[in-house]
N, C-alpha and C. Protein backbone atom coordinates (compact mmCIF):
# COMPACT_ATOMS: atom_id res chain seq x y z
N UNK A 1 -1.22 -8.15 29.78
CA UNK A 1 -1.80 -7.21 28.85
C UNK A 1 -0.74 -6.30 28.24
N UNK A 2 0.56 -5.73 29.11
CA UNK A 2 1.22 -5.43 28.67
C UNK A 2 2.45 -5.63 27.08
N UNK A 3 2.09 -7.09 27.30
CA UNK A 3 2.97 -7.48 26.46
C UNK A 3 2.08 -7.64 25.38
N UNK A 4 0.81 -7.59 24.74
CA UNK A 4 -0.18 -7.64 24.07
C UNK A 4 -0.03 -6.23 23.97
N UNK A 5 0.14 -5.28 24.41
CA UNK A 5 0.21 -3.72 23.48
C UNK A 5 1.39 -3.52 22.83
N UNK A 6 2.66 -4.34 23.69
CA UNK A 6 4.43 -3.89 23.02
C UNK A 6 3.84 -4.40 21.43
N UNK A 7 3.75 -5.69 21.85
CA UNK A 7 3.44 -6.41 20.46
C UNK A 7 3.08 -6.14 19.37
N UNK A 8 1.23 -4.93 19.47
CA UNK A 8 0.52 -4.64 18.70
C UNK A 8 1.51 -3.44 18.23
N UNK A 9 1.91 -2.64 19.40
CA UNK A 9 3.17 -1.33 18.53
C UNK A 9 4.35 -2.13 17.73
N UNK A 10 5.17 -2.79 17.92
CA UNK A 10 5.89 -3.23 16.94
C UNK A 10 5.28 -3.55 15.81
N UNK A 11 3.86 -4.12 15.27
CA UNK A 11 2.98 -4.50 14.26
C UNK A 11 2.73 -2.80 13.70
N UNK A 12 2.36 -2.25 14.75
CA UNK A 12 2.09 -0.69 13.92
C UNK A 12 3.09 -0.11 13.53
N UNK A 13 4.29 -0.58 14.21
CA UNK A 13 5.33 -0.11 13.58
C UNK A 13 6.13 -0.44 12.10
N UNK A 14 5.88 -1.85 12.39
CA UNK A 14 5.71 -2.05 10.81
C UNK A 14 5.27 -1.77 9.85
N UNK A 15 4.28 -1.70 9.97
CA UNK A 15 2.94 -1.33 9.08
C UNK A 15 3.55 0.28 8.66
N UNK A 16 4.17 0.87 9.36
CA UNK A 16 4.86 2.21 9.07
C UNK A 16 5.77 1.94 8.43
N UNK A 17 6.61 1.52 8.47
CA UNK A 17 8.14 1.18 7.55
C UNK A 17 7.77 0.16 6.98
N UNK A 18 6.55 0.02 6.70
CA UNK A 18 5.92 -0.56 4.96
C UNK A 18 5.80 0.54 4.14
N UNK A 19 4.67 1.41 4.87
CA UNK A 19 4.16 2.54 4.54
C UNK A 19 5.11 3.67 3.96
N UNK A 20 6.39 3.61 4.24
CA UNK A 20 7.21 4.41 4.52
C UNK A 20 7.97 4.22 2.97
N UNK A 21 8.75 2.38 2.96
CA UNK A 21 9.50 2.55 2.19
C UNK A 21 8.28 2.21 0.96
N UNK A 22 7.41 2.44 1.05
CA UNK A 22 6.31 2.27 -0.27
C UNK A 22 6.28 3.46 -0.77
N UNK A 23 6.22 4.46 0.06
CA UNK A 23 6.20 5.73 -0.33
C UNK A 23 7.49 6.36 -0.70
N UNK A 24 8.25 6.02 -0.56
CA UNK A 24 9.52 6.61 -0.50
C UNK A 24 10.24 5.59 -2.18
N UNK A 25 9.10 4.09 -2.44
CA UNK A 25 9.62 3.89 -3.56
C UNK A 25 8.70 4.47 -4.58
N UNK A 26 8.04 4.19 -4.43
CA UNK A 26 6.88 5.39 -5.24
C UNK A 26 7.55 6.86 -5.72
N UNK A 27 8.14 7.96 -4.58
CA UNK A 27 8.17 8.96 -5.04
C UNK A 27 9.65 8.75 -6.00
N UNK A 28 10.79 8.03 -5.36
CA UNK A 28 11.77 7.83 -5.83
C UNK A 28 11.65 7.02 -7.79
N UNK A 29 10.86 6.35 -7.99
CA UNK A 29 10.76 5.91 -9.26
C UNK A 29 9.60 7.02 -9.83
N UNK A 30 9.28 7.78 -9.82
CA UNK A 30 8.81 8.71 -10.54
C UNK A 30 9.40 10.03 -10.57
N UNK A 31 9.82 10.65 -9.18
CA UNK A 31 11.02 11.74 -9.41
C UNK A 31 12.26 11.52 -9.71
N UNK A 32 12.99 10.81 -9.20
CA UNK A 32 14.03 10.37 -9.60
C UNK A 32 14.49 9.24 -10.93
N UNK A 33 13.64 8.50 -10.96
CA UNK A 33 13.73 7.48 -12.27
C UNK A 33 12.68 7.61 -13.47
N UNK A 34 12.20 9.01 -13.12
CA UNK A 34 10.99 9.75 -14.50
C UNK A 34 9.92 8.77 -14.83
N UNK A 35 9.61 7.60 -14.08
CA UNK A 35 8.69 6.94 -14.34
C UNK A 35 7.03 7.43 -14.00
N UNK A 36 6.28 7.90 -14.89
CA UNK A 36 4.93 8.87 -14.93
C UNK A 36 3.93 7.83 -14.20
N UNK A 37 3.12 8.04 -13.49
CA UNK A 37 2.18 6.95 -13.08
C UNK A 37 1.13 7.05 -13.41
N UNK A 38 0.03 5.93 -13.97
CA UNK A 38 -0.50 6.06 -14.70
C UNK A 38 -1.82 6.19 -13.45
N UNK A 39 -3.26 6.39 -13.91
CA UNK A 39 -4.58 6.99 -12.57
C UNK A 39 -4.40 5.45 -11.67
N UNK A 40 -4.46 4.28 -11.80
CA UNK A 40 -4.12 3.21 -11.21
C UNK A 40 -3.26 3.62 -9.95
N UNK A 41 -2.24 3.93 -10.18
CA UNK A 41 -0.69 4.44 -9.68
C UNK A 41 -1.34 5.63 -8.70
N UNK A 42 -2.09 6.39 -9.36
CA UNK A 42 -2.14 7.47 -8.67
C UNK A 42 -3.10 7.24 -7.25
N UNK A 43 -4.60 6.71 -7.52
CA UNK A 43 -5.15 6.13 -6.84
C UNK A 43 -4.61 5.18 -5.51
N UNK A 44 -3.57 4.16 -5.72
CA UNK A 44 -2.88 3.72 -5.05
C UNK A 44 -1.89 4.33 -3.82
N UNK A 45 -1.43 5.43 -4.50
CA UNK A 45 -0.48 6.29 -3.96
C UNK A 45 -1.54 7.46 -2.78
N UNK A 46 -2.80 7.99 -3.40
CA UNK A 46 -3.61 8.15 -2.34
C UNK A 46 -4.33 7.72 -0.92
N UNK A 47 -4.34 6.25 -1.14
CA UNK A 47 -4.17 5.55 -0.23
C UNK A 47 -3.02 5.01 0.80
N UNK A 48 -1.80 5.16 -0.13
CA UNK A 48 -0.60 4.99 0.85
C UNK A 48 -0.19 5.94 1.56
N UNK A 49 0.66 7.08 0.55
CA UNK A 49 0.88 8.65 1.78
C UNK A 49 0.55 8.56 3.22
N UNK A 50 -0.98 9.06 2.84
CA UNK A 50 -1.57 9.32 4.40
C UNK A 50 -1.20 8.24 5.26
N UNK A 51 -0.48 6.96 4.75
CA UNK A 51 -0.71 6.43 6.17
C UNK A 51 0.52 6.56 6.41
N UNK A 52 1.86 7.20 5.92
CA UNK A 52 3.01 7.21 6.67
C UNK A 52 2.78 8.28 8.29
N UNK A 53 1.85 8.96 7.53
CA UNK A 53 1.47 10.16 8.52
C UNK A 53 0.49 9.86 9.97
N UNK A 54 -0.49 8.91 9.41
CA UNK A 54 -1.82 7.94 10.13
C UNK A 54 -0.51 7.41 11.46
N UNK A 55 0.09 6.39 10.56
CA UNK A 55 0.49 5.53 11.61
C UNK A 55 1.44 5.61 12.26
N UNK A 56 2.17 6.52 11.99
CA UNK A 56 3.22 7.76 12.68
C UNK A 56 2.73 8.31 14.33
N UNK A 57 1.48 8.89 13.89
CA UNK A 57 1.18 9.76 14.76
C UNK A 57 0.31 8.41 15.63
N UNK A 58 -0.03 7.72 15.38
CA UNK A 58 -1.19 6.27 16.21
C UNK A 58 0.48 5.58 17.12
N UNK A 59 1.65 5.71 16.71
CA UNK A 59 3.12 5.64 17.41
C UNK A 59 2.97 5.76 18.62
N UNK A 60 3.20 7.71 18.85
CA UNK A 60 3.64 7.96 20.04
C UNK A 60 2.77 9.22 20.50
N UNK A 61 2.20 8.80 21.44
CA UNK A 61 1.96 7.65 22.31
C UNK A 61 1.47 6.63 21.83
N UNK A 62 1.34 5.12 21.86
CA UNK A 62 0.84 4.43 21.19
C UNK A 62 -0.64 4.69 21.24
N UNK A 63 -1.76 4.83 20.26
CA UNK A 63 -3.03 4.43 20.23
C UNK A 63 -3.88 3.66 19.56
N UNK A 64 -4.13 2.37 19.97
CA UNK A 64 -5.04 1.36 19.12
C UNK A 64 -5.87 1.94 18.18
N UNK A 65 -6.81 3.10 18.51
CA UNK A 65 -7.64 3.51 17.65
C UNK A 65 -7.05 3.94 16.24
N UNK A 66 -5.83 4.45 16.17
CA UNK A 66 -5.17 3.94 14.61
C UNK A 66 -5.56 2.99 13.47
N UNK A 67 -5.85 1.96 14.29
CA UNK A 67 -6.37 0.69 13.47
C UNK A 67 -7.55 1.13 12.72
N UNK A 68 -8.04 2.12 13.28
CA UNK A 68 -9.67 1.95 12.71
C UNK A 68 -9.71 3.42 11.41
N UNK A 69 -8.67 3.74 11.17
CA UNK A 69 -8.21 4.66 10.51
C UNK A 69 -7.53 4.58 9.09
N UNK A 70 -6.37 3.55 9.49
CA UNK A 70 -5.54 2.75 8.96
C UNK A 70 -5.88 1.44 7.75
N UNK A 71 -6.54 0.91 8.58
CA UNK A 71 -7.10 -0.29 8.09
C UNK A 71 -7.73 -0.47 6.80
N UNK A 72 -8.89 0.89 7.09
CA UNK A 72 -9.72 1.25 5.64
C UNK A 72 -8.71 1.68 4.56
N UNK A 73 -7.91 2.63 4.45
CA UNK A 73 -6.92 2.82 3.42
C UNK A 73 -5.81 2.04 2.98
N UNK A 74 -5.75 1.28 3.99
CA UNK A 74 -4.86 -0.18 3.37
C UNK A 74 -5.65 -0.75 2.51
N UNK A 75 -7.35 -1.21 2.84
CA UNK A 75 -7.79 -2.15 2.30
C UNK A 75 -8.25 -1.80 1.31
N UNK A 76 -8.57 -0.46 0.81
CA UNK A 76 -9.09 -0.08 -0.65
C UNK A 76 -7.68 -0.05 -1.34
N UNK A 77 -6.88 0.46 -0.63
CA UNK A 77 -4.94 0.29 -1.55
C UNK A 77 -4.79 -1.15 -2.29
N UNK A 78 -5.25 -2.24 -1.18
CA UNK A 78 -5.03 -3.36 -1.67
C UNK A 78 -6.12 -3.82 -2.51
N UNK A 79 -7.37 -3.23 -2.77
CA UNK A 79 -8.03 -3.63 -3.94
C UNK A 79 -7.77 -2.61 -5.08
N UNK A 80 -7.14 -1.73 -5.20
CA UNK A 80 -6.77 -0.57 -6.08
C UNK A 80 -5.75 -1.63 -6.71
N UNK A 81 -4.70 -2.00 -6.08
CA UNK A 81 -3.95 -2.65 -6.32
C UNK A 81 -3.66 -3.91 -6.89
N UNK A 82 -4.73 -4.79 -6.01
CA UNK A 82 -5.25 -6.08 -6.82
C UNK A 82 -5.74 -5.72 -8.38
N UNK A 83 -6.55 -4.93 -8.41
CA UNK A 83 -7.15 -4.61 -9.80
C UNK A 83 -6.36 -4.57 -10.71
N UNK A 84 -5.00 -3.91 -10.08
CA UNK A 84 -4.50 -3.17 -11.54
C UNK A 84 -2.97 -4.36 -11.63
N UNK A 85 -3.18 -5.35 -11.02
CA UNK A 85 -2.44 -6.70 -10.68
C UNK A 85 -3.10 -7.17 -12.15
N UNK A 86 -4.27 -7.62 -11.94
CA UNK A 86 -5.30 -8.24 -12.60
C UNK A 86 -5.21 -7.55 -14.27
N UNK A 87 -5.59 -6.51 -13.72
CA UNK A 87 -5.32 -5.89 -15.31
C UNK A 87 -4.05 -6.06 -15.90
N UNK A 88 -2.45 -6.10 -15.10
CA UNK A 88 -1.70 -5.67 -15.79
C UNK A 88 -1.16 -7.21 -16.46
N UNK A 89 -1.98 -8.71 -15.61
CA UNK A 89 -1.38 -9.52 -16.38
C UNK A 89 -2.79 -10.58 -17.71
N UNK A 90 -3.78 -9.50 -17.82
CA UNK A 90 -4.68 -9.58 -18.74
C UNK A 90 -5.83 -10.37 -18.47
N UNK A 91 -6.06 -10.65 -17.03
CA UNK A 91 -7.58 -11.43 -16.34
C UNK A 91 -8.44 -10.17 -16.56
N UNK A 92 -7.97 -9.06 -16.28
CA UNK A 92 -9.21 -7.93 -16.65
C UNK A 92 -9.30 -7.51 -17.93
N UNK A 93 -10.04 -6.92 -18.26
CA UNK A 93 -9.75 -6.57 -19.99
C UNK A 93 -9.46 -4.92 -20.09
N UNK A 94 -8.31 -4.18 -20.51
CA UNK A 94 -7.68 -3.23 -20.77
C UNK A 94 -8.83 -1.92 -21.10
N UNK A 95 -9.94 -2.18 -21.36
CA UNK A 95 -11.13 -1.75 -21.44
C UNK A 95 -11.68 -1.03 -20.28
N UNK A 96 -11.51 -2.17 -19.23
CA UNK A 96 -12.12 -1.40 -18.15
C UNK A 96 -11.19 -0.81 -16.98
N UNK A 97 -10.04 -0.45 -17.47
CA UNK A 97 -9.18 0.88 -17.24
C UNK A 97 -9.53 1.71 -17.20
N UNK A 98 -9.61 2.62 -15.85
CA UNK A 98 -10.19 3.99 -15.88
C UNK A 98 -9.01 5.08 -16.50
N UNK A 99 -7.93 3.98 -17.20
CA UNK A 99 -6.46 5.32 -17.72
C UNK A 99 -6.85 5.67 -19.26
N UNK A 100 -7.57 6.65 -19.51
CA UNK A 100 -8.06 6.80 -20.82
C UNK A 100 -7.23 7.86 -21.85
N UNK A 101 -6.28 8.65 -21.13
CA UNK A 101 -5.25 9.40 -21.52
C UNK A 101 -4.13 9.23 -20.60
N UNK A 102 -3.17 9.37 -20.94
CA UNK A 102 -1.87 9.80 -21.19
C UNK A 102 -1.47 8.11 -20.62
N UNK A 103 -0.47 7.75 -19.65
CA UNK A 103 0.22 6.43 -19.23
C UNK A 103 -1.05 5.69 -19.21
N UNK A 104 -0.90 4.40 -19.91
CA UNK A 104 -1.79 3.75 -19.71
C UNK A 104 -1.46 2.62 -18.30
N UNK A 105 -2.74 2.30 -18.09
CA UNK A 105 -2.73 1.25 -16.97
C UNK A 105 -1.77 -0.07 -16.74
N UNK A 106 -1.56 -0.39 -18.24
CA UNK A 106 -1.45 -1.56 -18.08
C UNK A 106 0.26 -1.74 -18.84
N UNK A 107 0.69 -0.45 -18.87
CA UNK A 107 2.10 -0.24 -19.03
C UNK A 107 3.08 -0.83 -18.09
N UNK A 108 3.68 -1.70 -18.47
CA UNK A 108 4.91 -2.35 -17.17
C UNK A 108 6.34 -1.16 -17.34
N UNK A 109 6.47 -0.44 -16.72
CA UNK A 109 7.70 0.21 -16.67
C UNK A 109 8.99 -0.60 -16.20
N UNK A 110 8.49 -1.24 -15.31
CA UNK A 110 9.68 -2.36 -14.75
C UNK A 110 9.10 -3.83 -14.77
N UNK A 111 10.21 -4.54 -15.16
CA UNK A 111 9.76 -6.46 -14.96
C UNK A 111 11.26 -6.76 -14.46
N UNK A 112 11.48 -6.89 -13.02
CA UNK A 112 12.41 -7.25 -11.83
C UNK A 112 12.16 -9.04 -12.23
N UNK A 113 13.23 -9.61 -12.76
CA UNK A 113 13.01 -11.29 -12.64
C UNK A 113 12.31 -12.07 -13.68
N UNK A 114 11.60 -10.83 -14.79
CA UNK A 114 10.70 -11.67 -15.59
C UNK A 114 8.69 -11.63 -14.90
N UNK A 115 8.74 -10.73 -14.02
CA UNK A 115 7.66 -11.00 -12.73
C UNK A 115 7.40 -9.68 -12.06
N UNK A 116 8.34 -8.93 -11.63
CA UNK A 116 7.98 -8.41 -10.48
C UNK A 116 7.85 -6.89 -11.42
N UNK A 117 6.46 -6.58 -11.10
CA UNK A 117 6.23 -4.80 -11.81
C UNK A 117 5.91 -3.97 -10.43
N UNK A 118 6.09 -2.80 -10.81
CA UNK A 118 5.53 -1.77 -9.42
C UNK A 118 3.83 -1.97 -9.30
N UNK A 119 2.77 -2.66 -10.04
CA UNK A 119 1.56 -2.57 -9.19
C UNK A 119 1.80 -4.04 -8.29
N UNK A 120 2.82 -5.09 -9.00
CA UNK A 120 2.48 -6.10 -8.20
C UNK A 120 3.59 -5.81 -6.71
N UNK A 121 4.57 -4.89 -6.26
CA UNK A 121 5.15 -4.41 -5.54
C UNK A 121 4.25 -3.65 -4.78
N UNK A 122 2.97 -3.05 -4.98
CA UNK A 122 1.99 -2.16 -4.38
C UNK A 122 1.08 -2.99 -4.11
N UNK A 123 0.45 -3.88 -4.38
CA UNK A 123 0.23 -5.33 -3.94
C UNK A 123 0.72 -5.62 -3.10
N UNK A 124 1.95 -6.39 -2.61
CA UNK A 124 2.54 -6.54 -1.83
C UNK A 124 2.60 -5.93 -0.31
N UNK A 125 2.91 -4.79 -1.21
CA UNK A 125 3.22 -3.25 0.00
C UNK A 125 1.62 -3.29 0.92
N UNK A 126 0.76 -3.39 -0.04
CA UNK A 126 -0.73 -3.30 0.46
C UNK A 126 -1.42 -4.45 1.47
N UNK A 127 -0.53 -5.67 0.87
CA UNK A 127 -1.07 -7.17 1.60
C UNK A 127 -0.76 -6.92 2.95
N UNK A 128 0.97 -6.68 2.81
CA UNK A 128 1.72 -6.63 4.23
C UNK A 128 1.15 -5.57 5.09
N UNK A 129 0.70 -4.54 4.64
CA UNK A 129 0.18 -3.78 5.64
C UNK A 129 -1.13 -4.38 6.21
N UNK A 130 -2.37 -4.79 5.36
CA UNK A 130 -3.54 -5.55 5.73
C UNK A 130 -3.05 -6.29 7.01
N UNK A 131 -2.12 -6.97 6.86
CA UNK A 131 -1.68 -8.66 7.19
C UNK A 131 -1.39 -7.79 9.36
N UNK A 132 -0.39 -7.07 8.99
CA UNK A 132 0.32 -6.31 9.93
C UNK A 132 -0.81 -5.26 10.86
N UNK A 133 -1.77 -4.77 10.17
CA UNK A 133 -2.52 -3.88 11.19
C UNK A 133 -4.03 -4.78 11.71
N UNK A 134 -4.50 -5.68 10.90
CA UNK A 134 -4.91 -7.22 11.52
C UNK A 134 -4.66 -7.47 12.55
N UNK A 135 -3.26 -7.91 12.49
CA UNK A 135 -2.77 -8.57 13.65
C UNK A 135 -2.41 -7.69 14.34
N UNK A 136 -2.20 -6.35 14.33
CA UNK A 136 -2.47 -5.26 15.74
C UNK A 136 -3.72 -5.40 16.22
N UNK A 137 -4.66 -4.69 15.33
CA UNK A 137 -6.37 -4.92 15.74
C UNK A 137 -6.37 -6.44 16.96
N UNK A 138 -5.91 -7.36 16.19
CA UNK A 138 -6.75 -8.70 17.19
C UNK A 138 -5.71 -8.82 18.63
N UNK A 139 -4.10 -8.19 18.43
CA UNK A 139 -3.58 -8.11 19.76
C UNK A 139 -4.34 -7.29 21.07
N UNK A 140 -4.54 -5.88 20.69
CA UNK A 140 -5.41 -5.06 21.52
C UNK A 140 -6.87 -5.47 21.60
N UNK A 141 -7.57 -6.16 20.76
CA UNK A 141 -8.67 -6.39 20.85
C UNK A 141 -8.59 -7.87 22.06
N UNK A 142 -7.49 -7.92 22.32
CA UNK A 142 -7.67 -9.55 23.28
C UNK A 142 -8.13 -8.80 24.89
């Protein structure tokens, strides 16, 4: 059983230094690289923050019940995120953007490769955490 909790903490630990450098790229491309975020962005970023803090403190001492904390704000991050995935490569229609002033939604500030924009990086950021506090949940849950 022991080795079924190290396990699930290294997973929460991840899930933190997801959390971490998501947030830390987030604040860095908008304070530092003046990139404005549009309500998409912002929404997203509400869901991430708190969990550098969530899964920080679910650390030390380790506590499973984190998961049940965690989990929910990953998984609306990652449909915040999916959405504005969707929108930004035109399966949704620009219409049903809740960005009705100022940055719009569907503004690419960055294209890394021809591909890679910051919602599909928040995507990402969002999957890996899903993927990572999952597979904590079902370690402790054994």
């Amino acid at each position: 059983m022991m080795g079924n909790t190290n396990t699930a903490w290294l997973l929460v630990f991840s899930a933190w230094l997801v959390a971490a450098v998501a947030t830390l790229g987030a604040l860095f491309m908008s304070e530092i690289m003046g990139f404005a975020p549009c309500v998409l962005c912002w929404y997203q970023r509400i869901f991430m923050f708190p969990l550098v803090l969530i899964l920080a403190l679910g650390l030390f001492p380790f506590d499973p019940k984190v998961l049940r904390y965690a989990l929910p704000l990953a998984t609306m991050g990652l449909l915040v995120a999916g959405f504005h995935v969707l929108l930004t490569v035109g399966v949704i229609p620009e219409t049903l953007a809740p960005c009705r002033d100022g940055i719009p939604c569907k503004a690419l500030q960055i294209e890394w490769f021809g591909f890679v924009t910051i919602p599909l990086l928040s995507f990402f950021a969002f999957l890996a955490l899903n993927l990572l506090l999952i597979s904590a949940y079902l370690k402790t849950s054994k």
